[in-house]
Protein backbone atom coordinates (compact mmCIF):
# COMPACT_ATOMS: atom_id res chain seq x y z
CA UNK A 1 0.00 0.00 0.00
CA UNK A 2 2.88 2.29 -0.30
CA UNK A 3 2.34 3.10 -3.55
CA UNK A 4 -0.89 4.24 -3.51
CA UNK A 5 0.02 6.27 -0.09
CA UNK A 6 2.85 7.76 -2.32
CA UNK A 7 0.49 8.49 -4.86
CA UNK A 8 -1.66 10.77 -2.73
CA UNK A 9 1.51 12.51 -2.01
CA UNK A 10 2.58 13.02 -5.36
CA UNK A 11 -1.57 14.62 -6.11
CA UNK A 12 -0.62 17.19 -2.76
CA UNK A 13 2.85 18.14 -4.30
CA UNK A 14 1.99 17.86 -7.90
CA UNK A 15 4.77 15.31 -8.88
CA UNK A 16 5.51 12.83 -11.61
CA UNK A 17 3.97 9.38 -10.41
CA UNK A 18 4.80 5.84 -12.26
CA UNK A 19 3.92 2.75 -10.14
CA UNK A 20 2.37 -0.54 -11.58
CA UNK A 21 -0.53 0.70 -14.01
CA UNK A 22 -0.85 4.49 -12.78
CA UNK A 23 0.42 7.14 -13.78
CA UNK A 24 0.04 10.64 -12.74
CA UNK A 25 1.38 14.15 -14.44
CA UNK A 26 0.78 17.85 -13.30
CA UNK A 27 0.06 19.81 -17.06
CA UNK A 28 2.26 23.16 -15.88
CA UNK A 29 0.32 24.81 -19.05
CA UNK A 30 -3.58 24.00 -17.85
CA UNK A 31 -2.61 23.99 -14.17
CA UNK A 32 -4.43 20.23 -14.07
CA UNK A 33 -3.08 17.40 -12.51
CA UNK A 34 -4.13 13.85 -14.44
CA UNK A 35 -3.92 10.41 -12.79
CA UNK A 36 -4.33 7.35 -15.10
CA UNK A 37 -4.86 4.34 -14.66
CA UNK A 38 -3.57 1.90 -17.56
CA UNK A 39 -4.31 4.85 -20.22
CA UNK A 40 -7.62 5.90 -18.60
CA UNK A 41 -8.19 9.16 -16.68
CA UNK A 42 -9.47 8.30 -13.62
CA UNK A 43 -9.34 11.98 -11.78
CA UNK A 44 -8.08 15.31 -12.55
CA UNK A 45 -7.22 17.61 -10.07
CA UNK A 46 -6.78 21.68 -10.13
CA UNK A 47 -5.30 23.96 -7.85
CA UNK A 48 -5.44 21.23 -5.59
CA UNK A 49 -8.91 19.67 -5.74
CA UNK A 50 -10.43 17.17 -7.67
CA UNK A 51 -12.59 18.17 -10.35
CA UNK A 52 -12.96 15.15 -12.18
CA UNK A 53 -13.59 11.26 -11.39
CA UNK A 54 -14.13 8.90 -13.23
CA UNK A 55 -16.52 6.15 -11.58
CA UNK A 56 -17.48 3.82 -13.78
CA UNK A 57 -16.64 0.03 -13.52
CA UNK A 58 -13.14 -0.88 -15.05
CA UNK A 59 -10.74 -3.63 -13.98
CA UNK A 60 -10.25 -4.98 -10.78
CA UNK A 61 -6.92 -2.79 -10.37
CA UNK A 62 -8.23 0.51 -11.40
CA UNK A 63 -11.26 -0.23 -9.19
CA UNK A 64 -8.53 -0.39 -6.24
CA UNK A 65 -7.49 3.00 -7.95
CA UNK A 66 -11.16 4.36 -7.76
CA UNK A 67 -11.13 3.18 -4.31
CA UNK A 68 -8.44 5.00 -2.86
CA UNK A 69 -9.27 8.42 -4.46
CA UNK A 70 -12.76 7.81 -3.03
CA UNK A 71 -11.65 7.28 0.61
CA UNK A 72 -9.32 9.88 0.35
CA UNK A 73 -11.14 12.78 -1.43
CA UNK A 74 -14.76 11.89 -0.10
CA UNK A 75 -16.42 10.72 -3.21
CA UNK A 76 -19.92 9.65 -3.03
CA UNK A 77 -21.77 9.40 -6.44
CA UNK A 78 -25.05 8.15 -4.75
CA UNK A 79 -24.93 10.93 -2.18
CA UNK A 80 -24.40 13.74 -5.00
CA UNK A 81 -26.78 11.88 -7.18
CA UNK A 82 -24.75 12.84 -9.73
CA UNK A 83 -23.66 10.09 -13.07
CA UNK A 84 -21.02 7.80 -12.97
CA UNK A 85 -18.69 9.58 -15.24
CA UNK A 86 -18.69 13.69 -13.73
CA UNK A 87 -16.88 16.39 -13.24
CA UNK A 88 -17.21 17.20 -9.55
CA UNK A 89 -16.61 21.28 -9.90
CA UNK A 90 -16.80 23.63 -12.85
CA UNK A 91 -13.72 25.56 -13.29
């Protein structure tokens, strides 16, 4: 689980990430930070908070993925009502 607790520190600091299947890049130019999983965005993040997850169903690893950004950046799709696939706040 070290990975994925580096991983949350790479989103905070906006560093390079390569572990396993994910990867995660901060785009200087848009100010957005990606994380992929295999070559599927899974959440972007700007000026520090998430603004876009991706929650539909994938493979078992990227659901781990899903899993951890969830617990760690309070995502609840049934509690927003909102669709699978959203972006969680207009820039």
């Amino acid at each position: 689980m070290s990975a994925l607790k580096d991983l949350i520190t790479a989103i905070e600091t906006r560093s390079k990430f390569k572990a396993s299947s994910v990867t995660a890049n901060y785009n200087e130019k848009l100010g957005e930070y990606d994380v992929y999983s295999y070559n599927t965005i899974i959440a972007k993040f700007f000026g520090g908070r998430m603004v876009y997850f991706d929650d539909t169903s994938h493979s078992s690893t990227t659901s781990k993925l899903q899993h951890l950004l969830r617990a760690n950046y309070t995502i609840n799709a049934m509690r927003l009502n909102a669709p699978k696939t959203r972006v969680i706040h207009q820039l």
